[in-house]
PDB file of N, CA and C in Angstrom:
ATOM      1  N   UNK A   1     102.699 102.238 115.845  1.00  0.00           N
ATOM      2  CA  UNK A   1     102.085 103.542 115.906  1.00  0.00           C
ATOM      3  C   UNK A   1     100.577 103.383 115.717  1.00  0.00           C
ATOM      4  N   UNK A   2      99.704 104.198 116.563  1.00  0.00           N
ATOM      5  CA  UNK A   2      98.264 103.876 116.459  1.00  0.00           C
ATOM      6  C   UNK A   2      97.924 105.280 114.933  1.00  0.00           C
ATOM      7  N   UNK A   3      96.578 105.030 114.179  1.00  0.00           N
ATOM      8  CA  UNK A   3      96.248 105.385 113.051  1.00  0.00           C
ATOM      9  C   UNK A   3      94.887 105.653 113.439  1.00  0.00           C
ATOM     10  N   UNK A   4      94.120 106.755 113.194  1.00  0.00           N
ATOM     11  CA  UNK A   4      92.821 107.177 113.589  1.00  0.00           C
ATOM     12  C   UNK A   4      92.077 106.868 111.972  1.00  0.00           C
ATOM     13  N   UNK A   5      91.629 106.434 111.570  1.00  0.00           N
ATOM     14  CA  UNK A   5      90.665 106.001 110.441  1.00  0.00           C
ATOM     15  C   UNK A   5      89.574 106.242 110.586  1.00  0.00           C
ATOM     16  N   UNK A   6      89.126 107.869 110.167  1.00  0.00           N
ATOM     17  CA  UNK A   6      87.990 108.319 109.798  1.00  0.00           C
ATOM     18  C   UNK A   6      87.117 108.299 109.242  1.00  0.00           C
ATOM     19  N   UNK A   7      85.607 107.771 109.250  1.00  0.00           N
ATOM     20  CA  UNK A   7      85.172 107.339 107.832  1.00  0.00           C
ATOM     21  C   UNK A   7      83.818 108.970 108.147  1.00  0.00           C
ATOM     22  N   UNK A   8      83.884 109.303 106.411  1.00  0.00           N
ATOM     23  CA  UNK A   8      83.674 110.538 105.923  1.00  0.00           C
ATOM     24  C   UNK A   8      82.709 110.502 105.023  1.00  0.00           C
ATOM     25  N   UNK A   9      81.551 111.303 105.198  1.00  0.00           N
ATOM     26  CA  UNK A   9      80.740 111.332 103.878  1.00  0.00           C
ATOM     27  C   UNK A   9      81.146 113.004 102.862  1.00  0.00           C
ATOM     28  N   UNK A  10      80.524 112.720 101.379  1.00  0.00           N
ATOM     29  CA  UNK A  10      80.682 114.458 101.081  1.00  0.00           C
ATOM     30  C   UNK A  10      79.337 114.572 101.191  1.00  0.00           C
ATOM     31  N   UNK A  11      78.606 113.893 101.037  1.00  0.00           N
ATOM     32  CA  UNK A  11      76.691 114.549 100.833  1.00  0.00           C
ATOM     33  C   UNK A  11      76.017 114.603 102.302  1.00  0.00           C
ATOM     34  N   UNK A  12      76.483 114.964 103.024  1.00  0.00           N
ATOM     35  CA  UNK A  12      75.838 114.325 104.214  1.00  0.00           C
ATOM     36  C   UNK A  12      74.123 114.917 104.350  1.00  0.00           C
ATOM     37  N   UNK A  13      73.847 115.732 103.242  1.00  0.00           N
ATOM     38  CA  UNK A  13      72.234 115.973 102.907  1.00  0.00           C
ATOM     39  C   UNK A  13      71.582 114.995 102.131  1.00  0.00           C
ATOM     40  N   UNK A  14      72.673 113.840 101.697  1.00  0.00           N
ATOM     41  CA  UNK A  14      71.426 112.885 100.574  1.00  0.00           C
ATOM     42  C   UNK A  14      71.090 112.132 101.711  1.00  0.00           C
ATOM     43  N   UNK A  15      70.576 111.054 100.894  1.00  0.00           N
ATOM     44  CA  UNK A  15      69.010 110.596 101.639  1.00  0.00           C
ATOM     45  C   UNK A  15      69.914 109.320 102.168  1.00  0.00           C
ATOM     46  N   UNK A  16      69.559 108.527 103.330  1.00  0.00           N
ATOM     47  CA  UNK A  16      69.831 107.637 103.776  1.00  0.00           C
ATOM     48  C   UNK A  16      69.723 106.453 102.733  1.00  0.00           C
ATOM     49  N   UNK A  17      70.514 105.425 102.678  1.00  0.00           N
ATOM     50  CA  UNK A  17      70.166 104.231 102.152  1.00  0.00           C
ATOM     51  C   UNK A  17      69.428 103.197 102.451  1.00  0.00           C
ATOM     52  N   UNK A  18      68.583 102.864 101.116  1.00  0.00           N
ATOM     53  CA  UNK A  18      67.600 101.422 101.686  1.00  0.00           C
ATOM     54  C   UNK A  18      67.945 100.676 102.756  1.00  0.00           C
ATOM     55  N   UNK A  19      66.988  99.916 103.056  1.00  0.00           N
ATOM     56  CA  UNK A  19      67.269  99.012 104.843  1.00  0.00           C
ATOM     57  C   UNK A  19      68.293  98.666 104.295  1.00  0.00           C
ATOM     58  N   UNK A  20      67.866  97.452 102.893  1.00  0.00           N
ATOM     59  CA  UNK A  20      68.832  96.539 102.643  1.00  0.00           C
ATOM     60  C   UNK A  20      70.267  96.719 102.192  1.00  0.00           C
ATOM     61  N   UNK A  21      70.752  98.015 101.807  1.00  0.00           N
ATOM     62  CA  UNK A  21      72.447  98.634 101.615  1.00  0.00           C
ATOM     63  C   UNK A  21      72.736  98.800 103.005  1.00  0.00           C
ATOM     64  N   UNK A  22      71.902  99.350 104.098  1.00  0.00           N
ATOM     65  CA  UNK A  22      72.707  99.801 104.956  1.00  0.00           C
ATOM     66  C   UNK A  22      72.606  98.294 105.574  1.00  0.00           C
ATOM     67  N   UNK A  23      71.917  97.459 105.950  1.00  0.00           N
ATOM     68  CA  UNK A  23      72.131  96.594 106.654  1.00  0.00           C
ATOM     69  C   UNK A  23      73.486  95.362 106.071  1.00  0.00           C
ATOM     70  N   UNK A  24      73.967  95.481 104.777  1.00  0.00           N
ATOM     71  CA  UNK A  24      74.414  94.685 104.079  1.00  0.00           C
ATOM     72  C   UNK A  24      75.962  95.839 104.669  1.00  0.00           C
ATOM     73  N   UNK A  25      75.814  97.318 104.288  1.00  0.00           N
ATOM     74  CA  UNK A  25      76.771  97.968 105.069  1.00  0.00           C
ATOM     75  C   UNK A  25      77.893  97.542 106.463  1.00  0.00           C
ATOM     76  N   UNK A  26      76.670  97.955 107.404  1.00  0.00           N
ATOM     77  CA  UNK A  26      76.749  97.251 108.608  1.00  0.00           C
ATOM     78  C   UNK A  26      77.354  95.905 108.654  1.00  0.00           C
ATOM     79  N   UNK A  27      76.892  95.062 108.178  1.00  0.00           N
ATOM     80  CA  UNK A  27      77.353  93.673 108.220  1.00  0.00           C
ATOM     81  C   UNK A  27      78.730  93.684 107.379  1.00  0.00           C
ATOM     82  N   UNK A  28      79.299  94.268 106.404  1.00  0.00           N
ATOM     83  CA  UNK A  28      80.679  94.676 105.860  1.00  0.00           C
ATOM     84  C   UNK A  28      81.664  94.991 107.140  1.00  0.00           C
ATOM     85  N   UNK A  29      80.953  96.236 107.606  1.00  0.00           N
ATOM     86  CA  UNK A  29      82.173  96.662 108.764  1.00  0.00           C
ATOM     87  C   UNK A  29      82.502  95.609 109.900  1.00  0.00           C
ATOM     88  N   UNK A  30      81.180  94.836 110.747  1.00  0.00           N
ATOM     89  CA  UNK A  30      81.450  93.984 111.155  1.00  0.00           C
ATOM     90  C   UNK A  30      82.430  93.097 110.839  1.00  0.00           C
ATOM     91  N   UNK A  31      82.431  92.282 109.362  1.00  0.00           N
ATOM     92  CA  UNK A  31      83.311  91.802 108.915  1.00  0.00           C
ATOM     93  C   UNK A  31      84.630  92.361 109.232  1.00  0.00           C
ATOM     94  N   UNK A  32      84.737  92.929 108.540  1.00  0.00           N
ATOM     95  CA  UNK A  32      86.135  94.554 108.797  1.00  0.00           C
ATOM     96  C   UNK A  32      86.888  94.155 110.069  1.00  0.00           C
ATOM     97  N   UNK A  33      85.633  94.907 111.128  1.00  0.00           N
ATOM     98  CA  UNK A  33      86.210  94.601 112.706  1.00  0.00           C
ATOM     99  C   UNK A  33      86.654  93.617 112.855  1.00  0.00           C
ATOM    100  N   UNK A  34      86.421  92.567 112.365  1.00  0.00           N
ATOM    101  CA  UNK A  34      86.541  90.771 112.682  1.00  0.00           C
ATOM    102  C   UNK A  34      87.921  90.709 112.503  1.00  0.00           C
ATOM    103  N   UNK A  35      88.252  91.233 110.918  1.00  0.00           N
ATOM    104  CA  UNK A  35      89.496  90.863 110.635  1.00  0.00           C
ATOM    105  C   UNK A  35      90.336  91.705 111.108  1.00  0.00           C
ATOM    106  N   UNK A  36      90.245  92.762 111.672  1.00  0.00           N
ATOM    107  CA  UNK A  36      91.268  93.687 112.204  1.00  0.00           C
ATOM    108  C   UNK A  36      91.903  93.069 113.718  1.00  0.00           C
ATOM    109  N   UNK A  37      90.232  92.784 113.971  1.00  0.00           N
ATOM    110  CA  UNK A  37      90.728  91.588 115.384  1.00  0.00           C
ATOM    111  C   UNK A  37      91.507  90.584 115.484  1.00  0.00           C
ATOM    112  N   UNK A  38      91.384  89.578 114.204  1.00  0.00           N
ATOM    113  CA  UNK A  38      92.133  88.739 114.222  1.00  0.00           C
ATOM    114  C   UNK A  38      93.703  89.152 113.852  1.00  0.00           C
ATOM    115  N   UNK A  39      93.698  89.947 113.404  1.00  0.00           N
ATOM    116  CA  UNK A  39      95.304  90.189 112.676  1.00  0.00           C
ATOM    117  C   UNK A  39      95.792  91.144 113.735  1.00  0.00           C
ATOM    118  N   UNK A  40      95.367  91.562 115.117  1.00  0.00           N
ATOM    119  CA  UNK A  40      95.750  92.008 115.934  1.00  0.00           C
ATOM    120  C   UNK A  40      95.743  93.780 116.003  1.00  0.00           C
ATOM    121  N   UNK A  41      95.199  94.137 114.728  1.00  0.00           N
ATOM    122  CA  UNK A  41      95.239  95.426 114.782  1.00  0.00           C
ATOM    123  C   UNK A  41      94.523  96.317 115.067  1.00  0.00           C
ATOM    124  N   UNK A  42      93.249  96.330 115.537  1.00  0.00           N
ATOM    125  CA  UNK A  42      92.238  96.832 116.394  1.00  0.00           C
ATOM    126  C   UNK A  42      92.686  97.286 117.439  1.00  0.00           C
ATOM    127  N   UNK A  43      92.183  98.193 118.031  1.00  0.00           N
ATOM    128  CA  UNK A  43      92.013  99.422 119.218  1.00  0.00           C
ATOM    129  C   UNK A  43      90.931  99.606 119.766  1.00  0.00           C
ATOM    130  N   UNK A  44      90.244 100.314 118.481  1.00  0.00           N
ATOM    131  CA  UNK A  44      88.790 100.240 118.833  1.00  0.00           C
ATOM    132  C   UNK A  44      88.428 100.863 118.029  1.00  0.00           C
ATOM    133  N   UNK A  45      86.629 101.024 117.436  1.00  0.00           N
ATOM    134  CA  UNK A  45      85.901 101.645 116.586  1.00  0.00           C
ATOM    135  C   UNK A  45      84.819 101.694 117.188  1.00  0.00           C
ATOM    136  N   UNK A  46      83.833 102.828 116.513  1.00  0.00           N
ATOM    137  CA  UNK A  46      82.757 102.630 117.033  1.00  0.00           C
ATOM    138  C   UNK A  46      81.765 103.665 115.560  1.00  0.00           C
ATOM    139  N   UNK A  47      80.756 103.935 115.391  1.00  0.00           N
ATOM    140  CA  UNK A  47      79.563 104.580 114.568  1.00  0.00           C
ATOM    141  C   UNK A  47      79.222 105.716 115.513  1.00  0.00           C
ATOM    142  N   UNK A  48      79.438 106.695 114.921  1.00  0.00           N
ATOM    143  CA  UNK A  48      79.154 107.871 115.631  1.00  0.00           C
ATOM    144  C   UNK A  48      77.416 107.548 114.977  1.00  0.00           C
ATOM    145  N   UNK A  49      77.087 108.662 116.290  1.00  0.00           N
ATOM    146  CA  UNK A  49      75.533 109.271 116.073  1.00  0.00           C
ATOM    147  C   UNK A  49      75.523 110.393 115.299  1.00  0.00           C
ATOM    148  N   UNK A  50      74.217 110.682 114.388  1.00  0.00           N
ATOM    149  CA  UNK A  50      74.044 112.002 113.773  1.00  0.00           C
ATOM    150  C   UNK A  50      74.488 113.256 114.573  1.00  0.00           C
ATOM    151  N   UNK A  51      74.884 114.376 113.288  1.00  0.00           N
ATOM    152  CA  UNK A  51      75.353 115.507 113.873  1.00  0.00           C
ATOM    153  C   UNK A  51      73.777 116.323 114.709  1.00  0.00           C
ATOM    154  N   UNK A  52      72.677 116.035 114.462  1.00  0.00           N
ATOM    155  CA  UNK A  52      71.791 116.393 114.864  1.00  0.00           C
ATOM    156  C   UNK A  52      72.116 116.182 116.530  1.00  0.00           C
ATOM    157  N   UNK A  53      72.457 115.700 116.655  1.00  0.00           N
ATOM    158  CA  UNK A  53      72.612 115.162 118.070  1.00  0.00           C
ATOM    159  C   UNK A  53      73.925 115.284 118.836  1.00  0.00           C
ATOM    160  N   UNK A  54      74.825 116.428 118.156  1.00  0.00           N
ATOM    161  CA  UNK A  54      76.535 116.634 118.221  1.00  0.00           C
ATOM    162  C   UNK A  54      76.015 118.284 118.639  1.00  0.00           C
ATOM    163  N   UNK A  55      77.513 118.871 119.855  1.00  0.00           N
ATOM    164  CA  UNK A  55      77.934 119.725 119.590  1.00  0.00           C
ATOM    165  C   UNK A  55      79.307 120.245 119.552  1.00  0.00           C
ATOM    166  N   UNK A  56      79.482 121.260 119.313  1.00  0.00           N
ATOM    167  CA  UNK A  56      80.950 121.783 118.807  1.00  0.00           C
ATOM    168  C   UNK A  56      81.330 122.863 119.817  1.00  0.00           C
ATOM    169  N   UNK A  57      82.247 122.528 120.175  1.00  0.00           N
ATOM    170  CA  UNK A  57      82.996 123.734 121.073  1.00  0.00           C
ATOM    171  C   UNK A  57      83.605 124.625 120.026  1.00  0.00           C
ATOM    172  N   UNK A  58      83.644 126.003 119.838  1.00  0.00           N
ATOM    173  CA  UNK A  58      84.495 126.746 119.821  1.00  0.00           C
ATOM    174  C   UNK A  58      85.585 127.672 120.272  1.00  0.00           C
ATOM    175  N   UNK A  59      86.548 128.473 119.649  1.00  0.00           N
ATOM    176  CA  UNK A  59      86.822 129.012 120.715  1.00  0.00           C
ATOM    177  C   UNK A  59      87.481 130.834 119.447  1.00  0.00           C
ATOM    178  N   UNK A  60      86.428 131.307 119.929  1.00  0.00           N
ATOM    179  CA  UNK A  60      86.234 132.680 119.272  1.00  0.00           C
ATOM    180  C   UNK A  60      86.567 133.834 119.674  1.00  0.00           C
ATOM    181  N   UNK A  61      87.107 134.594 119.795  1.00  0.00           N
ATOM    182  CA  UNK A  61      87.531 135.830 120.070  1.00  0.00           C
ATOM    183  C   UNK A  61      87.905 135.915 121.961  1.00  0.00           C
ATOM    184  N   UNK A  62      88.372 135.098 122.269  1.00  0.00           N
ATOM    185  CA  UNK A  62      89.236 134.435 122.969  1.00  0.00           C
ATOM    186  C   UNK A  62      87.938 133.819 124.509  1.00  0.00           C
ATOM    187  N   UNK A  63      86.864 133.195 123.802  1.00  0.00           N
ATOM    188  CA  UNK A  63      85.525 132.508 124.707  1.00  0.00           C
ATOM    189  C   UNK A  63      85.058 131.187 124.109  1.00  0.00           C
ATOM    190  N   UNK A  64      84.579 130.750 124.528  1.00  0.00           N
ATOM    191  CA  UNK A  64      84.602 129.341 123.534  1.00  0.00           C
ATOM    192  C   UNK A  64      83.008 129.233 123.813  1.00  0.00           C
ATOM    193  N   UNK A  65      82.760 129.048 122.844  1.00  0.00           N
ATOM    194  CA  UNK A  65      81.031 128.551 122.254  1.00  0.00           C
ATOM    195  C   UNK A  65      80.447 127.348 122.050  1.00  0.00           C
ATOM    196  N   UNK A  66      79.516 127.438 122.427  1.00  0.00           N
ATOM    197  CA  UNK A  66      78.888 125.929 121.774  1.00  0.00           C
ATOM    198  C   UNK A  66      77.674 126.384 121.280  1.00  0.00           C
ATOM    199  N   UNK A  67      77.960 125.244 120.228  1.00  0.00           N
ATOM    200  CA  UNK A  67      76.879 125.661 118.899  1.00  0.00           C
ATOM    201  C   UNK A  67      76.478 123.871 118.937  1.00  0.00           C
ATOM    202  N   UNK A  68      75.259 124.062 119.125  1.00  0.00           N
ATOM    203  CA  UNK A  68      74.550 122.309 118.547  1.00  0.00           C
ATOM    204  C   UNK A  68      74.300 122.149 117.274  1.00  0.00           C
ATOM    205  N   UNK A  69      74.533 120.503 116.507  1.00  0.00           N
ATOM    206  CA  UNK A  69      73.928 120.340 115.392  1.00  0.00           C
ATOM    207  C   UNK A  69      72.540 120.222 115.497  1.00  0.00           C
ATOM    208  N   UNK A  70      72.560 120.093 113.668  1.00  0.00           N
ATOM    209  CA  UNK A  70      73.433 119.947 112.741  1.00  0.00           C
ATOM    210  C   UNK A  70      74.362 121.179 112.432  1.00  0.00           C
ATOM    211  N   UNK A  71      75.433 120.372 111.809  1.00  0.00           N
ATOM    212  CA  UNK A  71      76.044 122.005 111.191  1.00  0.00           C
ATOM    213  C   UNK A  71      76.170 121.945 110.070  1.00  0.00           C
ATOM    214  N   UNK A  72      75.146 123.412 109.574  1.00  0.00           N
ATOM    215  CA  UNK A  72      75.055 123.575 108.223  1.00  0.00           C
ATOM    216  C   UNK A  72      76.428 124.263 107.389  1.00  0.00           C
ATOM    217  N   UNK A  73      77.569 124.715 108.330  1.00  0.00           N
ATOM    218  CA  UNK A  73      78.571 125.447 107.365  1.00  0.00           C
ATOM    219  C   UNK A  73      79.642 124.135 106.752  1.00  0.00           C
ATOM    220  N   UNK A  74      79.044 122.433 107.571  1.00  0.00           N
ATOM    221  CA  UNK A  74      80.186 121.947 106.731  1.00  0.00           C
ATOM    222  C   UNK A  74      79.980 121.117 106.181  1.00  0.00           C
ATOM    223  N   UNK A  75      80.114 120.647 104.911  1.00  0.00           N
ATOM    224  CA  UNK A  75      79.893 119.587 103.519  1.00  0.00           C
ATOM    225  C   UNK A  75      80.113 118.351 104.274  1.00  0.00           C
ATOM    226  N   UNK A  76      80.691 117.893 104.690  1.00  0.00           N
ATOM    227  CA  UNK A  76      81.073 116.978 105.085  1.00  0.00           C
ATOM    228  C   UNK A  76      80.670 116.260 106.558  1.00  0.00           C
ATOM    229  N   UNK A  77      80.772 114.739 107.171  1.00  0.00           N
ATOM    230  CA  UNK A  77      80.186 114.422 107.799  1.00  0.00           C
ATOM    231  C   UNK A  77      80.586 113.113 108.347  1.00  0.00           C
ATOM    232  N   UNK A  78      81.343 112.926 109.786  1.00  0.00           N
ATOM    233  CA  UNK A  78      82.108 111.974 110.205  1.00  0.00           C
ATOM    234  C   UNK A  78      81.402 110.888 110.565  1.00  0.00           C
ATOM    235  N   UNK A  79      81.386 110.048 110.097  1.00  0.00           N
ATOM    236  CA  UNK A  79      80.316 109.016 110.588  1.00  0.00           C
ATOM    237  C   UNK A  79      80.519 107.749 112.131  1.00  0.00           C
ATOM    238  N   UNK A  80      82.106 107.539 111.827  1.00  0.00           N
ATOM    239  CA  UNK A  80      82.490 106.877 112.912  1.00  0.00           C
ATOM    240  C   UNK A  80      84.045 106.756 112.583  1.00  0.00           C
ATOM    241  N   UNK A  81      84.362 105.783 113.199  1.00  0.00           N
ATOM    242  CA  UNK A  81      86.047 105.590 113.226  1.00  0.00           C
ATOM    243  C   UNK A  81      86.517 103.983 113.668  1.00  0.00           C
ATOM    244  N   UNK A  82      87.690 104.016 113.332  1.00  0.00           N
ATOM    245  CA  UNK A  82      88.777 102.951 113.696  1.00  0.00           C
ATOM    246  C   UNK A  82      89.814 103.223 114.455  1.00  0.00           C
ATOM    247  N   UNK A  83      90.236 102.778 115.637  1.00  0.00           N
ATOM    248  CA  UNK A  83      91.797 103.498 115.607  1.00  0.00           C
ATOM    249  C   UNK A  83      92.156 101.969 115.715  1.00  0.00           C
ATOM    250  N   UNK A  84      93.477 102.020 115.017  1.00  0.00           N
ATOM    251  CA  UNK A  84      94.278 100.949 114.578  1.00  0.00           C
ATOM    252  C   UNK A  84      95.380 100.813 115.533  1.00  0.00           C
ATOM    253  N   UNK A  85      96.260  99.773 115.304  1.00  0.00           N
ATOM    254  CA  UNK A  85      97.899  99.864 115.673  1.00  0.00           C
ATOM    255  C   UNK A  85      98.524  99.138 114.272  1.00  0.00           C
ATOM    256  N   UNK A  86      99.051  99.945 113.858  1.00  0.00           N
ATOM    257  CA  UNK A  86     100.092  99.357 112.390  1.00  0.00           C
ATOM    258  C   UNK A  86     101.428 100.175 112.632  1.00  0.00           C
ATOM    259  N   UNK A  87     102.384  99.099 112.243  1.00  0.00           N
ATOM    260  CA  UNK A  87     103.703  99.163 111.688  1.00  0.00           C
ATOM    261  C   UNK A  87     104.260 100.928 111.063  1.00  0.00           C
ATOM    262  N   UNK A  88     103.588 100.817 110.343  1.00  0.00           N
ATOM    263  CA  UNK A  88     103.535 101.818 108.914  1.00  0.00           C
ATOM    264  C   UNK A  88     102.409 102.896 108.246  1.00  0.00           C
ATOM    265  N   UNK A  89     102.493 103.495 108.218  1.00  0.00           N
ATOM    266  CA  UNK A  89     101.642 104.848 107.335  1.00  0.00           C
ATOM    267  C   UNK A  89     100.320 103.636 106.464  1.00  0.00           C
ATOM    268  N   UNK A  90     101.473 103.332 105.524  1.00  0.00           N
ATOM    269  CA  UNK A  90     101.252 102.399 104.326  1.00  0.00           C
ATOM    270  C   UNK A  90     100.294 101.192 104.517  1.00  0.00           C
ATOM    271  N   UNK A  91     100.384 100.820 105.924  1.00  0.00           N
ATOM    272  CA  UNK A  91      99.711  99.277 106.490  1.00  0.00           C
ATOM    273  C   UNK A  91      98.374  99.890 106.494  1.00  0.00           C
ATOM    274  N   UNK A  92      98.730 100.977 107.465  1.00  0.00           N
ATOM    275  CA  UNK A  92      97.103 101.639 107.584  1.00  0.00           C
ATOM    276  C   UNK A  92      96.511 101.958 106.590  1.00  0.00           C
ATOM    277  N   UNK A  93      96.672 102.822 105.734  1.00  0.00           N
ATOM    278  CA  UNK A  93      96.145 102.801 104.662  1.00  0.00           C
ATOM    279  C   UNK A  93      95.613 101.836 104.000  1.00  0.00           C
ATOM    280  N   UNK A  94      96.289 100.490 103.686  1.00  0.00           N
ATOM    281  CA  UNK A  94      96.116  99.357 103.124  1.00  0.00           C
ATOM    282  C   UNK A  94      94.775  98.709 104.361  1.00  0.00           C
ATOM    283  N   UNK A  95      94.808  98.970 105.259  1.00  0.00           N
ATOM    284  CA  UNK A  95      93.181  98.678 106.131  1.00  0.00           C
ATOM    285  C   UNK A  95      92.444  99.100 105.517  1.00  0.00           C
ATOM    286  N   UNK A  96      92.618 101.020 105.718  1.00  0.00           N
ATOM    287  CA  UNK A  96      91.412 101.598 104.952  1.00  0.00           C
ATOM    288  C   UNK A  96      91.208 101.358 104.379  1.00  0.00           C
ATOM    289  N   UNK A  97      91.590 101.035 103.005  1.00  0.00           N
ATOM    290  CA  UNK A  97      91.302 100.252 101.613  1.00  0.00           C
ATOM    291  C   UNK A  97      90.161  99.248 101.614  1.00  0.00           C
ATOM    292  N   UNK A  98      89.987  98.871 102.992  1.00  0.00           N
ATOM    293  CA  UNK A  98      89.114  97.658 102.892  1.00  0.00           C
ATOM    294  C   UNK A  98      88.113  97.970 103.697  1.00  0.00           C
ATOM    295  N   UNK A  99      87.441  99.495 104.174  1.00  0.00           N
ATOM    296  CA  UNK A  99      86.639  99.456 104.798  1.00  0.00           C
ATOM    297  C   UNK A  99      85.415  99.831 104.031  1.00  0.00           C
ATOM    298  N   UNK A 100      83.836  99.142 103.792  1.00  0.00           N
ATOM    299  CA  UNK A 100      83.171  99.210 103.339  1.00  0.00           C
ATOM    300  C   UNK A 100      82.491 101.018 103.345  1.00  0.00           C
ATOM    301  N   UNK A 101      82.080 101.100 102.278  1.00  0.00           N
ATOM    302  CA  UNK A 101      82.114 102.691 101.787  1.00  0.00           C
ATOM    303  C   UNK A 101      80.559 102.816 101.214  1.00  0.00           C
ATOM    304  N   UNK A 102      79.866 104.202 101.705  1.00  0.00           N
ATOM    305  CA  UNK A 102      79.116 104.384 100.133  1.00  0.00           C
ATOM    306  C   UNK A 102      79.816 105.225  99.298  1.00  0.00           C
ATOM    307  N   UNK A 103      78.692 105.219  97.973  1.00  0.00           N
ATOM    308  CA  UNK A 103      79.639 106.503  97.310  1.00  0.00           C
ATOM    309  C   UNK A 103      79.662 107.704  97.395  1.00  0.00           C
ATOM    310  N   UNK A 104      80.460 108.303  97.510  1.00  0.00           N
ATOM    311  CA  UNK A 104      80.976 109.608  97.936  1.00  0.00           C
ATOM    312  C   UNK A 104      81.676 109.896  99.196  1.00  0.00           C
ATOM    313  N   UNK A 105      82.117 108.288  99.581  1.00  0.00           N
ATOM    314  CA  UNK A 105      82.243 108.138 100.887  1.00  0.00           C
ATOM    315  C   UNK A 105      84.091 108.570 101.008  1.00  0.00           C
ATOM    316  N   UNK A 106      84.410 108.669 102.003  1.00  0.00           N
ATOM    317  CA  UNK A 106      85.802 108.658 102.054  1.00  0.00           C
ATOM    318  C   UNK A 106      86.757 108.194 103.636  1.00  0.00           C
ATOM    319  N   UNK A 107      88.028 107.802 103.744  1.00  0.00           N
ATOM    320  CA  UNK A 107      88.740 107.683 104.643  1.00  0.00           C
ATOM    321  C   UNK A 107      89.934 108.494 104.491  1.00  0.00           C
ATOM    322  N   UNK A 108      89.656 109.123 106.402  1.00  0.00           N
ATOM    323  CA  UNK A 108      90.990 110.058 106.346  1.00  0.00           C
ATOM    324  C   UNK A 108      91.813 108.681 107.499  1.00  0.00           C
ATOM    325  N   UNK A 109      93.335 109.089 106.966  1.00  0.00           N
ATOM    326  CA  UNK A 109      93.903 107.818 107.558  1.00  0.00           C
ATOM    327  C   UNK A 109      94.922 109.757 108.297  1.00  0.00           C
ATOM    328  N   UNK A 110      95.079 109.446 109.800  1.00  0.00           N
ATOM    329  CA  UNK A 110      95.358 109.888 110.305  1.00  0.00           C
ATOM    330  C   UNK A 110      96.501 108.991 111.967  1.00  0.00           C
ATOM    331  N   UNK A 111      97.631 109.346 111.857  1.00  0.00           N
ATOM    332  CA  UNK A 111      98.776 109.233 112.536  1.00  0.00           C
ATOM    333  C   UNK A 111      98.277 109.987 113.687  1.00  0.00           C
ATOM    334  N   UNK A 112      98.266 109.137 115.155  1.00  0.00           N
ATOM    335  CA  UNK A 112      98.408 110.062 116.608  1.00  0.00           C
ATOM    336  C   UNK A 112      99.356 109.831 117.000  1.00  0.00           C
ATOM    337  N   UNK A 113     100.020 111.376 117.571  1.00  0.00           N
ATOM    338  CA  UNK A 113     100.918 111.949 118.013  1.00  0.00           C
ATOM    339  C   UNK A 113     100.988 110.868 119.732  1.00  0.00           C
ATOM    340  N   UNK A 114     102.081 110.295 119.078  1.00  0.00           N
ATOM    341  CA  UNK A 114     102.241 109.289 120.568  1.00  0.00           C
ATOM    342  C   UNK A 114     102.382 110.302 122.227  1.00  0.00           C
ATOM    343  N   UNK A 115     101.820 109.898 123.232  1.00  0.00           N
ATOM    344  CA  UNK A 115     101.517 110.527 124.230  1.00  0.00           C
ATOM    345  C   UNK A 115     102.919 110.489 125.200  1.00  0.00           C
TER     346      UNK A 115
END
């Protein structure tokens, strides 16, 4: 079963991190990717771009909208993703576990509905 692995900030208003966290960052996930590659469980990932640069479809009183970022109504802030192939709920999870984080950071481990 493939696993969508969301990686999530809550502050997405604090301040970016020094060169040297994010570049030491960066070089974590790389790692990450490496080993997901080797153990066969990779799909694909990639680093989203700022929401500054995102928009959102809606769909409101039966018309659908688009609104560009940033968006200020939501705390939160998707930064990029994994999608996996694991066995188990549990496997995936046990990935996430190992994907380099800041703090306040979070992973939603998410199951797709096979096609």
């Amino acid at each position: 079963m493939r696993y969508m692995l969301l990686i999530c900030a809550t502050d997405k208003a604090a301040s970016p991190p020094p060169k040297a966290e994010m570049e030491a960052m960066v070089q974590g996930h790389r790692r990450f990717a490496d080993e997901l590659q080797a153990a066969g469980k990779m799909v694909h990932g990639e680093r989203l771009r700022p929401e500054s640069d995102a928009s959102r479809v809606h769909f409101k009183a039966g018309k659908r909208q688009v609104m560009d970022g940033p968006f200020t109504e939501t705390k939160e802030a998707l930064g990029g993703f994994y999608l996996i192939e694991c066995d188990t709920k549990q496997e995936a999870v046990e990935w996430a576990k190992k994907i380099p984080l800041h703090e306040g950071g979070f992973i939603d481990v998410r199951p797709i509905w096979p096609m």
